[in-house]
C-alpha atoms as a PDB file:
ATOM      1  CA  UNK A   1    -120.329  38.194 -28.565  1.00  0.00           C
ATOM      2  CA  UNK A   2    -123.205  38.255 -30.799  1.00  0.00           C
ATOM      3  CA  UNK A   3    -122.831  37.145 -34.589  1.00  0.00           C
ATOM      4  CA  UNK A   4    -125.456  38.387 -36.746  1.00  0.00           C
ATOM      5  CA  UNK A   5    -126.737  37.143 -40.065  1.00  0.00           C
ATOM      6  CA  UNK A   6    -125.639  38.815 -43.126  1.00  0.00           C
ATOM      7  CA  UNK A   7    -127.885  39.134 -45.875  1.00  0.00           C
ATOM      8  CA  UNK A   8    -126.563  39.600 -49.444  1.00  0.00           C
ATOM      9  CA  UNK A   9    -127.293  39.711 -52.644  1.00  0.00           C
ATOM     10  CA  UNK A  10    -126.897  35.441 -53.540  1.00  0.00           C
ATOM     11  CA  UNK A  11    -129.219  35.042 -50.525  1.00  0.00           C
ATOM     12  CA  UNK A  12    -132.087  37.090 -52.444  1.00  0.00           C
ATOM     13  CA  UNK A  13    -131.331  35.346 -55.686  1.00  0.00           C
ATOM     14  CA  UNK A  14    -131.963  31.836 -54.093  1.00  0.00           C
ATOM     15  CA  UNK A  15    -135.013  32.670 -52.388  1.00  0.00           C
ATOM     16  CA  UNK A  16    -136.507  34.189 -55.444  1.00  0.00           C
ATOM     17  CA  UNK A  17    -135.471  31.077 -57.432  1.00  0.00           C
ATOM     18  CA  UNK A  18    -136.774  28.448 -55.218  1.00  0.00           C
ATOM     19  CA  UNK A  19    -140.526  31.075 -54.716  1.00  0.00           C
ATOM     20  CA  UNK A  20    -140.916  30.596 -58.558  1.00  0.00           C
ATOM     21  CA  UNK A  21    -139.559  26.744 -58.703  1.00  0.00           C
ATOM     22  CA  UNK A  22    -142.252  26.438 -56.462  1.00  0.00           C
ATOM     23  CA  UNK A  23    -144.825  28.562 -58.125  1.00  0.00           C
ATOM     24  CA  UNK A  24    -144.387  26.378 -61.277  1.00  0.00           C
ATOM     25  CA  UNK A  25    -144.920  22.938 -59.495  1.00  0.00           C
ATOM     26  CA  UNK A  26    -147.749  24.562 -58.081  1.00  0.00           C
ATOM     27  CA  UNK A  27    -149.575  25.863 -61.432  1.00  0.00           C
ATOM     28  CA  UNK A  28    -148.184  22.314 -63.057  1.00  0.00           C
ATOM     29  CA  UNK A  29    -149.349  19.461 -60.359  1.00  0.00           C
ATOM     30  CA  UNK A  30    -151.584  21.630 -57.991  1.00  0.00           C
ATOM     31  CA  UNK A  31    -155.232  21.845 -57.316  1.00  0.00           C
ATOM     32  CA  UNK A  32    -156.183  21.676 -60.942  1.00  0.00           C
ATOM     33  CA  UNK A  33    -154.725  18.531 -61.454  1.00  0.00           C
ATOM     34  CA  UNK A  34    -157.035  16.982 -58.866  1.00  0.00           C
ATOM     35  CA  UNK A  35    -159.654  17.027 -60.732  1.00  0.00           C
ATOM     36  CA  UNK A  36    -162.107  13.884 -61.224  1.00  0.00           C
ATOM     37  CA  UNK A  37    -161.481  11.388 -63.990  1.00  0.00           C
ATOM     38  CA  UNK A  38    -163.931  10.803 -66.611  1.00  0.00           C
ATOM     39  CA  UNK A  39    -166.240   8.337 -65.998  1.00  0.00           C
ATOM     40  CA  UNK A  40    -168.809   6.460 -67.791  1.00  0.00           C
ATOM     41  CA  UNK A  41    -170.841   3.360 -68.174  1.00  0.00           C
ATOM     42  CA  UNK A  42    -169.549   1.164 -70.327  1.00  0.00           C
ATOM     43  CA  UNK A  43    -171.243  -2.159 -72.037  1.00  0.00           C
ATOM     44  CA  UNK A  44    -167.951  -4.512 -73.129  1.00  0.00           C
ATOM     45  CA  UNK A  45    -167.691  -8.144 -74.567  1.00  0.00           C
ATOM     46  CA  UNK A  46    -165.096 -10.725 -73.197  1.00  0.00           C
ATOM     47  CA  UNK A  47    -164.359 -13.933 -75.402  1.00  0.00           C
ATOM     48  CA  UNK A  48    -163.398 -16.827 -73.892  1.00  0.00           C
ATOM     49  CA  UNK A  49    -162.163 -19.761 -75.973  1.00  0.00           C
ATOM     50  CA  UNK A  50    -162.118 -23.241 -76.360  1.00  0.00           C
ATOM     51  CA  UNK A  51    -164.086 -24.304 -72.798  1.00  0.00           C
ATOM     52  CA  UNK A  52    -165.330 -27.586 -72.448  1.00  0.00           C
ATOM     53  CA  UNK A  53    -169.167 -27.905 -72.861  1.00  0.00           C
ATOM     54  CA  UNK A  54    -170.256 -28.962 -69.443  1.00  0.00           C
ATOM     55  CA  UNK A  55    -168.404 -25.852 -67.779  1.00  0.00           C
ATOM     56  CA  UNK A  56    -169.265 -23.507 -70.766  1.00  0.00           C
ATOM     57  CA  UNK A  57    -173.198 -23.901 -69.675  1.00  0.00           C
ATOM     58  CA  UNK A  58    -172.530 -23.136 -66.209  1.00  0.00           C
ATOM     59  CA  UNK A  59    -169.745 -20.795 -65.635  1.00  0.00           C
ATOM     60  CA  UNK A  60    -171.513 -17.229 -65.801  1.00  0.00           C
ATOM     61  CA  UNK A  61    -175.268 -16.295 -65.671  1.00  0.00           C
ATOM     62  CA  UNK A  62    -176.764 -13.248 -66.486  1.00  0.00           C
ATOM     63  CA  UNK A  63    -177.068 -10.753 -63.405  1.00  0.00           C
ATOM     64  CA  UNK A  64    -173.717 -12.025 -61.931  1.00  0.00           C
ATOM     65  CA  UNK A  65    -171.267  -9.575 -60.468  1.00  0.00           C
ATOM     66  CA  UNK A  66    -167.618  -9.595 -62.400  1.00  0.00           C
ATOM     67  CA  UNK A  67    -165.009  -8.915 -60.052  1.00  0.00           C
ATOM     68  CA  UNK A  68    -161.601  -6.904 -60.461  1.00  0.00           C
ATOM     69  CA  UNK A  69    -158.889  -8.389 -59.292  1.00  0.00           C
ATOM     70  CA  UNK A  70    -158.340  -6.762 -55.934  1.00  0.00           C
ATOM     71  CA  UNK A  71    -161.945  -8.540 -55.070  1.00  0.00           C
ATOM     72  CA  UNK A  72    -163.879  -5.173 -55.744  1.00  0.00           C
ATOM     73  CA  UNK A  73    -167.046  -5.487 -57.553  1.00  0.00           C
ATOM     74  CA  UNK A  74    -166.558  -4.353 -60.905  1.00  0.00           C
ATOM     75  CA  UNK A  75    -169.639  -4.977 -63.353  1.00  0.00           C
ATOM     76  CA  UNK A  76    -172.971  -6.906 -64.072  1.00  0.00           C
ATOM     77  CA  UNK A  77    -173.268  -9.451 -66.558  1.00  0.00           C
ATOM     78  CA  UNK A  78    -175.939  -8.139 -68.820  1.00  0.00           C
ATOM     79  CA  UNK A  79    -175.732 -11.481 -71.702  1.00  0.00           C
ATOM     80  CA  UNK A  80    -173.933 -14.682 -72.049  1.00  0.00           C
ATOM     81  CA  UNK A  81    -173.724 -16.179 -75.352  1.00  0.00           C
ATOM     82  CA  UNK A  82    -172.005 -19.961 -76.680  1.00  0.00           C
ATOM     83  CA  UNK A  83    -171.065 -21.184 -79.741  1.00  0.00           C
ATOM     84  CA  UNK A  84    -169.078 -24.184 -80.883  1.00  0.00           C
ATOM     85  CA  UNK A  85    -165.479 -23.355 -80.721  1.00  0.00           C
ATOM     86  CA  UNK A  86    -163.967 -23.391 -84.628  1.00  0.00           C
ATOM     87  CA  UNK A  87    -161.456 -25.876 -85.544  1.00  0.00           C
ATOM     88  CA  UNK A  88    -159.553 -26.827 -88.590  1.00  0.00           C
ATOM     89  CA  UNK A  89    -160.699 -30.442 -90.168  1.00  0.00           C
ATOM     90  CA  UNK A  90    -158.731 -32.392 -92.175  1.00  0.00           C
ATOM     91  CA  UNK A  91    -160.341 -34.553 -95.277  1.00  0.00           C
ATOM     92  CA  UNK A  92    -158.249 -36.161 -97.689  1.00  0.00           C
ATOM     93  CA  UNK A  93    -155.598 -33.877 -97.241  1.00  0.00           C
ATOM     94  CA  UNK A  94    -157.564 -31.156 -97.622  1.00  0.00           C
ATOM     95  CA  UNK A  95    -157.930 -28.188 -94.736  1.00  0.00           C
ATOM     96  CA  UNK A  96    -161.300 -26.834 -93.514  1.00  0.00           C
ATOM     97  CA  UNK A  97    -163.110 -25.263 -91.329  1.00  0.00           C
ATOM     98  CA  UNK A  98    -165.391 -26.293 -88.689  1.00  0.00           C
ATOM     99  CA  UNK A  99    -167.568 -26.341 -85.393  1.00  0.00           C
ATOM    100  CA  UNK A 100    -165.899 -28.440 -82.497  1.00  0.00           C
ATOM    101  CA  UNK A 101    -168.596 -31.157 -80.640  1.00  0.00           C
ATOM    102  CA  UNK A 102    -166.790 -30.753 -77.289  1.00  0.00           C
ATOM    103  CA  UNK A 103    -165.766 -27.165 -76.875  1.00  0.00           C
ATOM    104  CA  UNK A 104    -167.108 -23.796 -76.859  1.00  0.00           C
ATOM    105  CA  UNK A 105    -166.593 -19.947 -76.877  1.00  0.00           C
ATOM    106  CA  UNK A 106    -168.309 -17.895 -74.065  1.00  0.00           C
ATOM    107  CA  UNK A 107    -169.242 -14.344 -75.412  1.00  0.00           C
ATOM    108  CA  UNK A 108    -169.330 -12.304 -71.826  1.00  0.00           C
ATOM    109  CA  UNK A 109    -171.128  -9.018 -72.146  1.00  0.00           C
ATOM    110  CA  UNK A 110    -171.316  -6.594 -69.491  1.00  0.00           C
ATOM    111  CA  UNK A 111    -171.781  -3.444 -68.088  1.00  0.00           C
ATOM    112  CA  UNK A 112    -169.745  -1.291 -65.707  1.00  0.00           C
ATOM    113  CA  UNK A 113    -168.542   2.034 -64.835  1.00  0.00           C
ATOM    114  CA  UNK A 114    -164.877   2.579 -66.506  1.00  0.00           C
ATOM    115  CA  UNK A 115    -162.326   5.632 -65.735  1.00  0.00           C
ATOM    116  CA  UNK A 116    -160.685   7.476 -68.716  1.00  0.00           C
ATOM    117  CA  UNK A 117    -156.823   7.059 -68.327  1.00  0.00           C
ATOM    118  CA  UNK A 118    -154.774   8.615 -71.313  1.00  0.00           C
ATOM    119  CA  UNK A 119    -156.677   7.060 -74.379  1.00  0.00           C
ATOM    120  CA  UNK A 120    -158.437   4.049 -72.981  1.00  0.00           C
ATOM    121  CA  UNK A 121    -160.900   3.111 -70.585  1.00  0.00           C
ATOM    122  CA  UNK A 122    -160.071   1.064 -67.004  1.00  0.00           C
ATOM    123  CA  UNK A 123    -162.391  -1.003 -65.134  1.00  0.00           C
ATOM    124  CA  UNK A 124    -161.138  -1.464 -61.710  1.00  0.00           C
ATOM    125  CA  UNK A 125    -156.810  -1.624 -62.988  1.00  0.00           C
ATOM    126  CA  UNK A 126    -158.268  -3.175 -65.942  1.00  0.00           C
ATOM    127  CA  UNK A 127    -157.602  -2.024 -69.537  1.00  0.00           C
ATOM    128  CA  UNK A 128    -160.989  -2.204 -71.657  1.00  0.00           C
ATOM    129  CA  UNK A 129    -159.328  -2.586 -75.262  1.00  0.00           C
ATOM    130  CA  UNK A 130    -160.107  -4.846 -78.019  1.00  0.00           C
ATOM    131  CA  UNK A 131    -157.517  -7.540 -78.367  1.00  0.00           C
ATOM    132  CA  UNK A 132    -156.241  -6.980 -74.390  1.00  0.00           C
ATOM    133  CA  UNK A 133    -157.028 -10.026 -71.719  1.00  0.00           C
ATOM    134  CA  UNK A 134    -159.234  -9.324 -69.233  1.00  0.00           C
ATOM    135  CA  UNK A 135    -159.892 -11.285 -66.113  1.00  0.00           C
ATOM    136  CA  UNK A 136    -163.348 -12.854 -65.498  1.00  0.00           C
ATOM    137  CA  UNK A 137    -164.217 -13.550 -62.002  1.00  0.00           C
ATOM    138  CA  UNK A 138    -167.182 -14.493 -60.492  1.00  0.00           C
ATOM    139  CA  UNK A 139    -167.883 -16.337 -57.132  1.00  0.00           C
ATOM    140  CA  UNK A 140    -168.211 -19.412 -59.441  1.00  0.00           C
ATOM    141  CA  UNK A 141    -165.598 -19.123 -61.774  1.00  0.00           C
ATOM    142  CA  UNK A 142    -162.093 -17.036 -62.670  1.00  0.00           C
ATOM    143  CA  UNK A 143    -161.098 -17.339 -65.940  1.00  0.00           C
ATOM    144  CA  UNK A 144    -159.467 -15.065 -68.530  1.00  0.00           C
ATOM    145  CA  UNK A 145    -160.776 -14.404 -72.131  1.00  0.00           C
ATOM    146  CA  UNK A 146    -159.828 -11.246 -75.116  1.00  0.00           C
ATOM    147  CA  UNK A 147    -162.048  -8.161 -75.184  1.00  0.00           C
ATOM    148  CA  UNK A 148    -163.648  -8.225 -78.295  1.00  0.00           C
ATOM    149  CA  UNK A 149    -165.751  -4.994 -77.550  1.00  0.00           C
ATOM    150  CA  UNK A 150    -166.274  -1.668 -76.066  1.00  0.00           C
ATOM    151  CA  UNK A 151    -169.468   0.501 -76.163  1.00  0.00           C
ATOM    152  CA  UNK A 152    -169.920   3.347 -74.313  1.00  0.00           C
END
């Protein structure tokens, strides 16, 4: 004996509801939403503090490659600057500033090709805002200073 399929009225009304549940998703998260980030080149400046002289000189040379951390290369150093790292003296009870003999900060400044991701830029996972760490690594060197700026 054959049974045959009976098609009603809740059978319609399910179908319909999952067509448009899926024309929503569709016009939401579909082909549109595929679309490229923006990209652009961004120059940015990493402080690192308080490294002892003798490293400070050689840990980064302008035209090295920064790497992200998943090894990929990331962006050219364009300028390295030091300066004595400040410290507080004390003189007769008294609290000042001043310029350390034996340590300095690195100013890192370089240049790379960023992704716009909500209201920030990313370099490679990487979050180029002032006041975030960023990781520094070259084949001599990984370290970890503050962005201290972003031009694009």
């Amino acid at each position: 004996m054959e049974k045959r399929f009976r098609f009603n009225l809740l059978d319609l009304l399910v179908i319909v509801v999952l067509l448009a549940v899926g024309f929503v998703v569709y016009t939401r998260i579909g082909p549109e939403s595929a679309e490229p980030a923006e990209a652009r080149d961004v120059t940015f400046t990493v402080l690192v503090s308080r490294v002892p002289e003798v490293q400070a000189r050689n840990m980064f040379s302008v035209g090295d490659v920064l790497y992200s951390p998943s090894a990929q290369p990331a962006a050219e150093i364009v300028d390295v600057t030091l300066r004595p790292s400040p410290i507080v003296l004390e003189n007769s009870g008294f609290l000042r500033e001043g310029e350390s003999r034996y340590f300095q900060d690195v100013l890192v400044t370089a240049r790379g090709r960023a992704v716009k991701v909500q209201n920030h830029y990313e370099l490679r996972g990487q979050s180029l805002q002032i006041g975030r760490e960023f990781s520094l690594a070259t084949p001599r060197t990984v370290v970890r200073g503050t962005v201290v700026d972003v031009r694009w």
